[in-house]
C-alpha atoms as a PDB file:
ATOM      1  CA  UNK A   1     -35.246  28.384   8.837  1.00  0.00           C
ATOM      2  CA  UNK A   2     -33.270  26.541   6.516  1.00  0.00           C
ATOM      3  CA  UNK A   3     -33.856  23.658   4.869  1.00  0.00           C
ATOM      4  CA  UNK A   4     -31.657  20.288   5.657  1.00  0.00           C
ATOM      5  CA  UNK A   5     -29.175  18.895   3.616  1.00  0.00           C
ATOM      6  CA  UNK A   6     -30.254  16.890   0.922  1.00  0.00           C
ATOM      7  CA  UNK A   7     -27.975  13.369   0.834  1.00  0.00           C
ATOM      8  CA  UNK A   8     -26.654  12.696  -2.195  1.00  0.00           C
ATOM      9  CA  UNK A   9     -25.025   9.455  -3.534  1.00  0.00           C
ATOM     10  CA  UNK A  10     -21.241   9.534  -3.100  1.00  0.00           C
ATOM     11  CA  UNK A  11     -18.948   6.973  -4.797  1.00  0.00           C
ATOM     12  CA  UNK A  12     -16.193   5.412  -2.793  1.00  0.00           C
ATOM     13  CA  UNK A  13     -13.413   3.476  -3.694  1.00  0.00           C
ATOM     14  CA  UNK A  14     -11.051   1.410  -1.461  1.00  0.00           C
ATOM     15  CA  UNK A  15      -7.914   0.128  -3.281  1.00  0.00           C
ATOM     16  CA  UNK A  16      -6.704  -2.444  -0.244  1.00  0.00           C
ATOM     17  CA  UNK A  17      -2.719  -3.859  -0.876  1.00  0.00           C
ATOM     18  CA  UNK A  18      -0.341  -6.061   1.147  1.00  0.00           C
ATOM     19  CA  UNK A  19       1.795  -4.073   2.746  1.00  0.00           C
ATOM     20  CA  UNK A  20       5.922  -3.505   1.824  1.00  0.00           C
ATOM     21  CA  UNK A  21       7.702  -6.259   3.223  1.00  0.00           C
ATOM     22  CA  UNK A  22       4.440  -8.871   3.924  1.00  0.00           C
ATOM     23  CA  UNK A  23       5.023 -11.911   1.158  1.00  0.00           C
ATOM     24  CA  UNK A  24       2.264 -12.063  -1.447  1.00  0.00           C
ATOM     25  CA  UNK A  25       1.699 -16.078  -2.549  1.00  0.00           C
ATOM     26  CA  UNK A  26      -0.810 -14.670  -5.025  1.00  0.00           C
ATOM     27  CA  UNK A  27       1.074 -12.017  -6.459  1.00  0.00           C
ATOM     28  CA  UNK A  28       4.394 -14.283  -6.703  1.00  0.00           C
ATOM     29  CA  UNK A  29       1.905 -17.316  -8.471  1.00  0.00           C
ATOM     30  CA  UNK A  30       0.903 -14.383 -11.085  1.00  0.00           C
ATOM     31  CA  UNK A  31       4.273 -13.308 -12.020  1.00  0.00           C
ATOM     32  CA  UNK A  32       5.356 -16.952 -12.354  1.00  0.00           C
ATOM     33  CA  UNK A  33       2.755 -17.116 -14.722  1.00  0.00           C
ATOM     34  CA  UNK A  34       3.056 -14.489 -16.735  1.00  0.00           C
ATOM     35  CA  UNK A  35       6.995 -16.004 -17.439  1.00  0.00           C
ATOM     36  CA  UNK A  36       5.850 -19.260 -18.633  1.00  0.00           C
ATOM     37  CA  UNK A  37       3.207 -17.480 -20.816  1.00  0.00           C
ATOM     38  CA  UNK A  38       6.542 -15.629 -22.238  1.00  0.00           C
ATOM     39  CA  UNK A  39       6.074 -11.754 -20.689  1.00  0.00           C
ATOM     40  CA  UNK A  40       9.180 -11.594 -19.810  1.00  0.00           C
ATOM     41  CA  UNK A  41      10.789  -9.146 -17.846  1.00  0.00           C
ATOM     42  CA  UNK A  42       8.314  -8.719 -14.631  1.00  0.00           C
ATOM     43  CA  UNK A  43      10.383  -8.462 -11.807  1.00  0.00           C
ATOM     44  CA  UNK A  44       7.548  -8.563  -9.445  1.00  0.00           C
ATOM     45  CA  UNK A  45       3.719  -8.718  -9.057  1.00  0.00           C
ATOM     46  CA  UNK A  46       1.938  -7.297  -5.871  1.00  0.00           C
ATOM     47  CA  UNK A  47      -1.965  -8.197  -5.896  1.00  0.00           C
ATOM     48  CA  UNK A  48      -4.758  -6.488  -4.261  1.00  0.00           C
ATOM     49  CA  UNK A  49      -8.114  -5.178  -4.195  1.00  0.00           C
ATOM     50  CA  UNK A  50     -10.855  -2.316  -5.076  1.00  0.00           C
ATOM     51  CA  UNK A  51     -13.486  -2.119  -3.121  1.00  0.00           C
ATOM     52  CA  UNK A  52     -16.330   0.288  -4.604  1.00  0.00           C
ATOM     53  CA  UNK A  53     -18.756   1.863  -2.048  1.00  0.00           C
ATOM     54  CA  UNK A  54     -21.963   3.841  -2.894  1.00  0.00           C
ATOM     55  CA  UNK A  55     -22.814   6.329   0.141  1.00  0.00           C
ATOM     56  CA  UNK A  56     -25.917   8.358   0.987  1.00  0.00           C
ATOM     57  CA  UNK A  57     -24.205  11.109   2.592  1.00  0.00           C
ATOM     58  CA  UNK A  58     -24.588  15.240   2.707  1.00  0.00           C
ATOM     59  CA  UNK A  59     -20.625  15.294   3.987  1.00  0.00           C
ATOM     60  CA  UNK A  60     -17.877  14.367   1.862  1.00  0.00           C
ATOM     61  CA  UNK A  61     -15.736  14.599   4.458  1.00  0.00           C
ATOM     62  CA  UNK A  62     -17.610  12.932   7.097  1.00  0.00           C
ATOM     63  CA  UNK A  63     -18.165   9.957   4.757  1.00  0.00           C
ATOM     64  CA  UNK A  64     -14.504   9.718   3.685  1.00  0.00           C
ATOM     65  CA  UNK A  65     -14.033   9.417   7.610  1.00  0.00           C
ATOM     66  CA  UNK A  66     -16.462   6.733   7.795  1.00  0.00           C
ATOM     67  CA  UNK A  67     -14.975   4.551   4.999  1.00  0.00           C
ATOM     68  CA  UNK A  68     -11.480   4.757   7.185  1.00  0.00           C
ATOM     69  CA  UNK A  69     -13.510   3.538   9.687  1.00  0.00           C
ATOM     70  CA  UNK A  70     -15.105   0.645   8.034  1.00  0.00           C
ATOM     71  CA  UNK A  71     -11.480   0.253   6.622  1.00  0.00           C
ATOM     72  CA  UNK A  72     -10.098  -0.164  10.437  1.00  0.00           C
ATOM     73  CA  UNK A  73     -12.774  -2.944  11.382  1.00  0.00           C
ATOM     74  CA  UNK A  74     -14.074  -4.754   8.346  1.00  0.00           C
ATOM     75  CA  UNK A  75     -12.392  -3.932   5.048  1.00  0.00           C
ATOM     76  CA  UNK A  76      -8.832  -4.143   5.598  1.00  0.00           C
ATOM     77  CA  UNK A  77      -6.691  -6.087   8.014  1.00  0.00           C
ATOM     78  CA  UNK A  78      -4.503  -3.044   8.913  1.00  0.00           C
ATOM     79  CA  UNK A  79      -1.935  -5.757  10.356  1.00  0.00           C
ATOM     80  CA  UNK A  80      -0.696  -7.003   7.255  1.00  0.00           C
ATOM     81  CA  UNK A  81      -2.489  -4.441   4.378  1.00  0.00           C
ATOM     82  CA  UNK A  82      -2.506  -0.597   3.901  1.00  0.00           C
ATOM     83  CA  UNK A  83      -5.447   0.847   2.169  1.00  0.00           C
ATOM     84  CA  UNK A  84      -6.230   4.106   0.286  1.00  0.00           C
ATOM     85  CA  UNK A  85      -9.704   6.088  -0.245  1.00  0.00           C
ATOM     86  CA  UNK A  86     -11.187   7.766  -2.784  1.00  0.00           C
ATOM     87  CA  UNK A  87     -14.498   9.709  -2.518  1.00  0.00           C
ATOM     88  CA  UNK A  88     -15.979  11.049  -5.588  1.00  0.00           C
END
């Protein structure tokens, strides 16, 4: 018989951006910014977010699959945003 898998913690992270092409108020507001505060030279800003996760899982794989999932319905709107994930 052998014994189940003991869950572990995993750490997730979702990094969550506006897609190419979608305009980015924030991201424009930053960059403006950052020119009257004399950086010059930044030709563009793009703002996002990182979303940390901790998992009780015994799968890597399985919980990588359910982040994508919670990506699809909560954490990302996949109309607009692309997303990456990073299990570690």
């Amino acid at each position: 018989m052998t014994a189940p898998l003991k869950a572990q913690v995993l750490k997730a992270r979702v990094h969550v951006m506006l897609k190419d092409g979608v305009l980015d108020p924030q991201g424009e507001a930053v960059r403006h910014a950052l020119g009257t505060l004399g950086f010059s030279g930044v030709e563009a800003v793009r703002q996002g977010k990182v979303i940390e996760l901790d998992l009780s899982a015994t799968d890597k794989g399985a919980a990588e699959a359910e982040v994508r999932a919670m990506c699809e319905k909560l954490l990302a709107n996949t109309v607009i945003e692309k997303y990456t994930v990073e299990i570690a």
